[in-house]
PDB file of N, CA and C in Angstrom:
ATOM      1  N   UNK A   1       1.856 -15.596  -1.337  1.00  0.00           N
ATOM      2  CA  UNK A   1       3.030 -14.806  -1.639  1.00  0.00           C
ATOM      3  C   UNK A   1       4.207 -15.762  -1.805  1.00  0.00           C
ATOM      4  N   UNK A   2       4.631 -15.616  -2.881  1.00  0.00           N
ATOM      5  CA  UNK A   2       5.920 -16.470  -3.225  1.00  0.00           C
ATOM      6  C   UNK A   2       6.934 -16.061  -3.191  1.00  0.00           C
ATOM      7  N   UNK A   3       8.240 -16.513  -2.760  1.00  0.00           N
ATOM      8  CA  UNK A   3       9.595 -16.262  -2.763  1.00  0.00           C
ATOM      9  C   UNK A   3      10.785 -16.503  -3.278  1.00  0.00           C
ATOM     10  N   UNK A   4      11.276 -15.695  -3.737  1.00  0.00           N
ATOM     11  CA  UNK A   4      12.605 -16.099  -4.480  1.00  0.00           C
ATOM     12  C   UNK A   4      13.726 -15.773  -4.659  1.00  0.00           C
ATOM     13  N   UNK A   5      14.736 -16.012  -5.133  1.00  0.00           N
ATOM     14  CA  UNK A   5      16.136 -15.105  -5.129  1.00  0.00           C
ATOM     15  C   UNK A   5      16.053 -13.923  -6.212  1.00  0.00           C
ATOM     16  N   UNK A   6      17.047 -13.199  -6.272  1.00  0.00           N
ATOM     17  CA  UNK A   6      17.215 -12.261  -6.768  1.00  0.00           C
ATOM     18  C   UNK A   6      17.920 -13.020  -7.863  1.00  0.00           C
ATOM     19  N   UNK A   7      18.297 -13.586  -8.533  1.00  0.00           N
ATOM     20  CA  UNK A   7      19.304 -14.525  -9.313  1.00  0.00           C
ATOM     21  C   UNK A   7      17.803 -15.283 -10.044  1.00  0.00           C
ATOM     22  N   UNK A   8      16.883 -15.692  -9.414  1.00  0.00           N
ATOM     23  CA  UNK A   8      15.680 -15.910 -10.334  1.00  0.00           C
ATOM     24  C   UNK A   8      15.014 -15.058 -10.398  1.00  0.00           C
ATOM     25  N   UNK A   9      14.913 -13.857 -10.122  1.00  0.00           N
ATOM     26  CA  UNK A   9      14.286 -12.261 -10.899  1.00  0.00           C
ATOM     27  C   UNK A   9      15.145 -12.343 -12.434  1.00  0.00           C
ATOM     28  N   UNK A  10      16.366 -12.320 -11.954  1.00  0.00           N
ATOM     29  CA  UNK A  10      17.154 -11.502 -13.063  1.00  0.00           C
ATOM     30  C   UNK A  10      16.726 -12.566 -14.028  1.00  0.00           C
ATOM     31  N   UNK A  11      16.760 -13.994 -14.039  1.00  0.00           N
ATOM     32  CA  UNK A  11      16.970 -15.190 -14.989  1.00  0.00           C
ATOM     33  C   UNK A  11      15.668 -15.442 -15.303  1.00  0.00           C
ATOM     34  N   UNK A  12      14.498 -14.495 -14.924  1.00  0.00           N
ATOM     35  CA  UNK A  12      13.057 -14.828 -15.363  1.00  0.00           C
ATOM     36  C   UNK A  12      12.409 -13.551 -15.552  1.00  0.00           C
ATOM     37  N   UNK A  13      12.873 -12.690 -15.269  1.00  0.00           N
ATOM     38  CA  UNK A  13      12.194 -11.535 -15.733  1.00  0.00           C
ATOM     39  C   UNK A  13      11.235 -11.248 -16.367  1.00  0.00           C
ATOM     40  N   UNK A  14      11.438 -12.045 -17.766  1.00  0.00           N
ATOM     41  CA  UNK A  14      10.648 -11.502 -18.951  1.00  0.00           C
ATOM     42  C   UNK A  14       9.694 -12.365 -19.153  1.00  0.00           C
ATOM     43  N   UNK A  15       9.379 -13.962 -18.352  1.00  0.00           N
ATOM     44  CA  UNK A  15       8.238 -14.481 -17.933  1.00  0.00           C
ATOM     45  C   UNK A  15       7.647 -14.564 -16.979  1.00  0.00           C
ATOM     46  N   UNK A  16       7.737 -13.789 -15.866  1.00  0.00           N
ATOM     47  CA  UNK A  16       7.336 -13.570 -14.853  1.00  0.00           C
ATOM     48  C   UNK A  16       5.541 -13.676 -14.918  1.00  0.00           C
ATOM     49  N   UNK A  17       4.681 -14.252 -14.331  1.00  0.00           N
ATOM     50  CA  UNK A  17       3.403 -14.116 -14.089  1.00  0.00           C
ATOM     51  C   UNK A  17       3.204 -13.854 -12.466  1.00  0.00           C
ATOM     52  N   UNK A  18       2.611 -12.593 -12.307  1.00  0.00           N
ATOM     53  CA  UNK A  18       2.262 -11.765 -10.891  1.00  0.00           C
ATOM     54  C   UNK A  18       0.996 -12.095 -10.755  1.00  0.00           C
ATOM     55  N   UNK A  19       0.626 -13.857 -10.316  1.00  0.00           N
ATOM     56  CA  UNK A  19      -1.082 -13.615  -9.867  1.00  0.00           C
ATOM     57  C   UNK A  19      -0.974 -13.160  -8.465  1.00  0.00           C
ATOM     58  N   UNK A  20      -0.015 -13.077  -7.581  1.00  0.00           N
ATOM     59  CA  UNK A  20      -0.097 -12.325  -6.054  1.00  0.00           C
ATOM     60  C   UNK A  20       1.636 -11.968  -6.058  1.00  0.00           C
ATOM     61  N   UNK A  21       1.863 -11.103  -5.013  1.00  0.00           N
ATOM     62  CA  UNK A  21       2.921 -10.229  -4.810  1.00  0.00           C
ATOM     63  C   UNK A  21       4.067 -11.661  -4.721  1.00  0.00           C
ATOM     64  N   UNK A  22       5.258 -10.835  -5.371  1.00  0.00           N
ATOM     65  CA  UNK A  22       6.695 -12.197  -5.576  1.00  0.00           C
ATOM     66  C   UNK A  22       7.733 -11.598  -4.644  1.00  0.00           C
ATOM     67  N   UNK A  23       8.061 -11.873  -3.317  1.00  0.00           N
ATOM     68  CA  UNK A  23       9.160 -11.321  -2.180  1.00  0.00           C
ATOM     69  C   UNK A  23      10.540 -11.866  -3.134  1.00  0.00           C
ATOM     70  N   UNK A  24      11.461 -11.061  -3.575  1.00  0.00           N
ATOM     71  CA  UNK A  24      12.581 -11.022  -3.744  1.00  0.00           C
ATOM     72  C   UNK A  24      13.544 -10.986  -2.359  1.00  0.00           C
ATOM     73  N   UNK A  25      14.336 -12.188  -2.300  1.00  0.00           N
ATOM     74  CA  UNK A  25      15.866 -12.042  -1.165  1.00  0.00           C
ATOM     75  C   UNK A  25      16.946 -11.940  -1.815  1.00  0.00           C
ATOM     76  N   UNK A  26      17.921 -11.251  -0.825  1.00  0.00           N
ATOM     77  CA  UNK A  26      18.734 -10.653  -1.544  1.00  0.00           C
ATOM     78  C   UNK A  26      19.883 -11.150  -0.205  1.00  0.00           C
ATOM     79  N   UNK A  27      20.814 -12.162  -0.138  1.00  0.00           N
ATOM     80  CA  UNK A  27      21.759 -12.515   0.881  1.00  0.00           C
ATOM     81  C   UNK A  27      20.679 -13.706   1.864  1.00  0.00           C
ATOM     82  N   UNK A  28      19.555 -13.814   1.268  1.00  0.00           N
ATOM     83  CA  UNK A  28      18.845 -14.522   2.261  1.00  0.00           C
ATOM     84  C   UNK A  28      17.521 -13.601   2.902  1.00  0.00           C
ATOM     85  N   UNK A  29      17.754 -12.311   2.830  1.00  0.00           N
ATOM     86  CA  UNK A  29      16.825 -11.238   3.316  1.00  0.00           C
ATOM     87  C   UNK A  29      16.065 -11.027   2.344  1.00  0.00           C
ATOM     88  N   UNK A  30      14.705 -11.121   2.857  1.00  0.00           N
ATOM     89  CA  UNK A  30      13.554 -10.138   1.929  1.00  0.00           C
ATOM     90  C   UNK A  30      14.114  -8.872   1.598  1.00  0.00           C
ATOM     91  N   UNK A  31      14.291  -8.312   0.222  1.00  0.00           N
ATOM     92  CA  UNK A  31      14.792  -7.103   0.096  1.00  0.00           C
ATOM     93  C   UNK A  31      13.814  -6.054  -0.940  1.00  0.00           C
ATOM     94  N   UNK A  32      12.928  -7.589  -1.787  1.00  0.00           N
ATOM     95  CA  UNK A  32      12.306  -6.317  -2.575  1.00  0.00           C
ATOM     96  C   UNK A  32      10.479  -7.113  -2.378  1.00  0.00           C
ATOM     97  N   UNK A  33       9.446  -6.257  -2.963  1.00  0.00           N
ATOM     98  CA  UNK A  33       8.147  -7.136  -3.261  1.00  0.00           C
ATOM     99  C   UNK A  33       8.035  -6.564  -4.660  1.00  0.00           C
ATOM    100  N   UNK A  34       7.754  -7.795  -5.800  1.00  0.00           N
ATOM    101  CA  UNK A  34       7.026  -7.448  -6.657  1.00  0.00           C
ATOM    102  C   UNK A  34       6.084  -7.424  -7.187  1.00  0.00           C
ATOM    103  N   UNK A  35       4.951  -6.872  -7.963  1.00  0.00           N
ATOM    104  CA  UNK A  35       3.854  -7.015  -7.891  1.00  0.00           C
ATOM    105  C   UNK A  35       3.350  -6.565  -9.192  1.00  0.00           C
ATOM    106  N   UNK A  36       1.940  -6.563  -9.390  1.00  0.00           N
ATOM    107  CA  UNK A  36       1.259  -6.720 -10.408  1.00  0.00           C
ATOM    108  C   UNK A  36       0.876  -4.852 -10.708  1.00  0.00           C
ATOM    109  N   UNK A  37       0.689  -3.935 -11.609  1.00  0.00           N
ATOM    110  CA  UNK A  37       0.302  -2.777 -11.673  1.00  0.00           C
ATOM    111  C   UNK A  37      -1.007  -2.604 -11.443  1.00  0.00           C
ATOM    112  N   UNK A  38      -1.749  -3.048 -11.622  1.00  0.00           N
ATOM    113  CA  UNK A  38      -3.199  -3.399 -10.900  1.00  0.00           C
ATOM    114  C   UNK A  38      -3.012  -3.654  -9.063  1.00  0.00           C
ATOM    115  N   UNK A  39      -2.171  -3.954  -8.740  1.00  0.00           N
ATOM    116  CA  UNK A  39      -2.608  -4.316  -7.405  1.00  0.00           C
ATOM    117  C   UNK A  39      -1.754  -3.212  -6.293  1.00  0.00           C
ATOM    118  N   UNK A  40      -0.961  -2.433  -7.547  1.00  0.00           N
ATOM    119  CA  UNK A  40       0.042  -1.181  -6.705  1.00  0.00           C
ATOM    120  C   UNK A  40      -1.133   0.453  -6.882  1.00  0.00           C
ATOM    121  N   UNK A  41      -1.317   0.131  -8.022  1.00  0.00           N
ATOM    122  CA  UNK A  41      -2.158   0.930  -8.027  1.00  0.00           C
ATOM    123  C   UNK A  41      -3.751   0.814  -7.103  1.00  0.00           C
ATOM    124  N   UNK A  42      -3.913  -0.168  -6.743  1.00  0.00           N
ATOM    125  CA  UNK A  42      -5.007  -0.556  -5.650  1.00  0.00           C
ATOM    126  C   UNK A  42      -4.425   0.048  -4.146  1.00  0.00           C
ATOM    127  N   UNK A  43      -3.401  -0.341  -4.047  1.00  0.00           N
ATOM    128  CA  UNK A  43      -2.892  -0.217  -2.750  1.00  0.00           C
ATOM    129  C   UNK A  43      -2.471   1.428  -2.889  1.00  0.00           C
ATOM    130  N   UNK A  44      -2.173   1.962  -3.827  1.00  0.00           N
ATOM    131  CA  UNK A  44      -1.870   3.318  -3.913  1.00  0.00           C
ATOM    132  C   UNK A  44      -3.109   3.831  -3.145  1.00  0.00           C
ATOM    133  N   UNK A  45      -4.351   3.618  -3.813  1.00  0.00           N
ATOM    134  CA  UNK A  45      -5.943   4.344  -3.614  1.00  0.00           C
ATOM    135  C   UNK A  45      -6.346   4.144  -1.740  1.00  0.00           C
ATOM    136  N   UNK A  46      -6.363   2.971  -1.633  1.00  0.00           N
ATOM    137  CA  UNK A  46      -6.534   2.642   0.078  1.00  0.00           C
ATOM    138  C   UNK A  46      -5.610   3.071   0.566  1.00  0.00           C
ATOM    139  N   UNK A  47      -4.196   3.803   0.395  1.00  0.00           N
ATOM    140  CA  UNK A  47      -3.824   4.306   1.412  1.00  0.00           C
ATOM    141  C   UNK A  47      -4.223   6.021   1.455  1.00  0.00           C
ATOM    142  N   UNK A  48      -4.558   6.611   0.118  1.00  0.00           N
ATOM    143  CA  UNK A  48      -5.324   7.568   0.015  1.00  0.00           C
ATOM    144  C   UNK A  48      -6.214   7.713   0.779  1.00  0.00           C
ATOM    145  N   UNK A  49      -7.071   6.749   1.140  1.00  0.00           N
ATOM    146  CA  UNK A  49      -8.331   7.199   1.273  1.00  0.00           C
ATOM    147  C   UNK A  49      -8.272   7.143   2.848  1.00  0.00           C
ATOM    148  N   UNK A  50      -7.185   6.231   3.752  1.00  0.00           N
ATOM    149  CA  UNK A  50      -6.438   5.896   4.886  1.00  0.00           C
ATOM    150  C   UNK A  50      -6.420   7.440   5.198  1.00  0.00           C
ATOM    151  N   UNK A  51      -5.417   8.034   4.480  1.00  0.00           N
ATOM    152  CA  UNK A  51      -4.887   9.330   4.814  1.00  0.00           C
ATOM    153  C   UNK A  51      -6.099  10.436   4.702  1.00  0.00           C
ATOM    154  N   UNK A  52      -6.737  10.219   3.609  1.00  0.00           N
ATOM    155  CA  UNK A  52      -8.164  11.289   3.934  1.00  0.00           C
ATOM    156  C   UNK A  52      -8.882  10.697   5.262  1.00  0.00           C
ATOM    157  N   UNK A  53      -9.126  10.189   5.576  1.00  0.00           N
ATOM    158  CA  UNK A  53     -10.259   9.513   6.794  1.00  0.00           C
ATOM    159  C   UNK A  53      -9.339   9.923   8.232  1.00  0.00           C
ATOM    160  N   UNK A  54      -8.172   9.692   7.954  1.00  0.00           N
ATOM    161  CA  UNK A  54      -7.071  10.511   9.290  1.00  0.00           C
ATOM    162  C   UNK A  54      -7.407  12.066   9.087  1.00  0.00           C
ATOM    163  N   UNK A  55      -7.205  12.833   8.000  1.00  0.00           N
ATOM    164  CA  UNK A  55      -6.945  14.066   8.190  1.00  0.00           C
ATOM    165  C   UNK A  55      -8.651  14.489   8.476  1.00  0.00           C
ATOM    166  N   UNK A  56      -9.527  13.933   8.351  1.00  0.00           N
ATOM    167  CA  UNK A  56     -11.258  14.145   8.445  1.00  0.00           C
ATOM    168  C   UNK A  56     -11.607  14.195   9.617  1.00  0.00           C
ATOM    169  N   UNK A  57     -10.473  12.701  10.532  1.00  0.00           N
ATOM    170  CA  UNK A  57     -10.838  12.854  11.702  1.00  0.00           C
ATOM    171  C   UNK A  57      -9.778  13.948  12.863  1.00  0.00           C
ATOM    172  N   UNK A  58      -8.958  14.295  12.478  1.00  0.00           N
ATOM    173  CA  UNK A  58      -8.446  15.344  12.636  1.00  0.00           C
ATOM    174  C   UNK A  58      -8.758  16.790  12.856  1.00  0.00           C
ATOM    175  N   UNK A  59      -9.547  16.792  11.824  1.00  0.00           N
ATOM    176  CA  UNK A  59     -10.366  18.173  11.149  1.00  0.00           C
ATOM    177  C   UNK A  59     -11.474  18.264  12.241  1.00  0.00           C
ATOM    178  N   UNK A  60     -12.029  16.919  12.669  1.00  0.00           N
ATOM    179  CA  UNK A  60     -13.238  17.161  13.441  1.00  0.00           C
ATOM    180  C   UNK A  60     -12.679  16.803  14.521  1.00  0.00           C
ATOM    181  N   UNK A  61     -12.037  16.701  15.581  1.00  0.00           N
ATOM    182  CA  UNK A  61     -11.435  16.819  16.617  1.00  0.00           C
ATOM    183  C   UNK A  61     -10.822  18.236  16.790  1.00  0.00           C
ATOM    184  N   UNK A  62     -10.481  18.777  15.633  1.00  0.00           N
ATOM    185  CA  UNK A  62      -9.978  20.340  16.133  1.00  0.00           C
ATOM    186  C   UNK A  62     -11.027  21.767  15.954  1.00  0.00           C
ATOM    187  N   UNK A  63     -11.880  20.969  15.229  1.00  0.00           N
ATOM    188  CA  UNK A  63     -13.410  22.142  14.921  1.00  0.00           C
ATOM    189  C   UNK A  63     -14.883  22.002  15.063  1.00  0.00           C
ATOM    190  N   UNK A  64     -14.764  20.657  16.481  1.00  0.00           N
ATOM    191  CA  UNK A  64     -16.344  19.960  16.599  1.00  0.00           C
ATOM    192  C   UNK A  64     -16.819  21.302  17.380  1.00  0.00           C
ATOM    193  N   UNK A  65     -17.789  21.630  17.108  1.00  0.00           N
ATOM    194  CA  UNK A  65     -18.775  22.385  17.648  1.00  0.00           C
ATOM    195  C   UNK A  65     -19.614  21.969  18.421  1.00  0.00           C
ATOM    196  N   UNK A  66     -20.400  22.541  19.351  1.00  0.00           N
ATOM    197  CA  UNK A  66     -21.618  22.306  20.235  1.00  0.00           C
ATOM    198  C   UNK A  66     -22.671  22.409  19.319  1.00  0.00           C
ATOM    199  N   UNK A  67     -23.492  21.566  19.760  1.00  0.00           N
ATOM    200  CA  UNK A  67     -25.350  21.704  19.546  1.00  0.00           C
ATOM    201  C   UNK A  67     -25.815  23.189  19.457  1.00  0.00           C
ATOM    202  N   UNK A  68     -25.278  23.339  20.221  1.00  0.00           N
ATOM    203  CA  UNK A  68     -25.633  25.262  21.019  1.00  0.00           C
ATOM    204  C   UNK A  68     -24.821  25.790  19.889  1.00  0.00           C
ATOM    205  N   UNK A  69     -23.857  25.757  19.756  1.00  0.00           N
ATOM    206  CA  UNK A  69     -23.023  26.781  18.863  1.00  0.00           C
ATOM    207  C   UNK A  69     -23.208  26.274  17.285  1.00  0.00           C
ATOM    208  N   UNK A  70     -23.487  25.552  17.029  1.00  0.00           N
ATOM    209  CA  UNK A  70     -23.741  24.863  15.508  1.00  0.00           C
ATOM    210  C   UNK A  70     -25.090  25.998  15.045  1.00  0.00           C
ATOM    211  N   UNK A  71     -25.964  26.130  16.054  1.00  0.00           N
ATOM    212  CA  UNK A  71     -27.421  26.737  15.671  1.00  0.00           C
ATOM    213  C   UNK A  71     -27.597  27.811  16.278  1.00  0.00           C
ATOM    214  N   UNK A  72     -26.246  28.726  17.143  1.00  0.00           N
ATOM    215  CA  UNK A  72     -26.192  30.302  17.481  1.00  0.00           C
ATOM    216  C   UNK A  72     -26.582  31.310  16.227  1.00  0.00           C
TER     217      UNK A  72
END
């Protein structure tokens, strides 16, 4: 992950190459990450699937059934 000013965003913009995420500072502070559309859209899907696997285990903590009651 590479770092840079906000003053070399603006002054490179339009050659920018994203082979891994580019931390923008802004006063000295990390303020932005930029990144590749391939790799936002990756990270979009795993947190999907994060959030299904929470609400699954959720689902079965509030509706596990017994042995006995599965086959009443």
């Amino acid at each position: 992950m590479r770092t840079e000013t906000i003053t070399y965003l603006k002054e490179n913009a339009n050659n920018l190459t994203l082979d891994n995420e580019l931390v923008i500072t802004k006063n000295g502070k990390a303020a932005f990450v930029i990144q590749s559309i391939e790799d936002y859209e990756e990270l979009k899907e795993s947190i999907a699937l994060l959030k299904l696997l929470k609400l699954s285990e959720k689902s079965l903590e509030s509706s596990a059934l017994t042995i006995n009651e599965a086959f009443e």
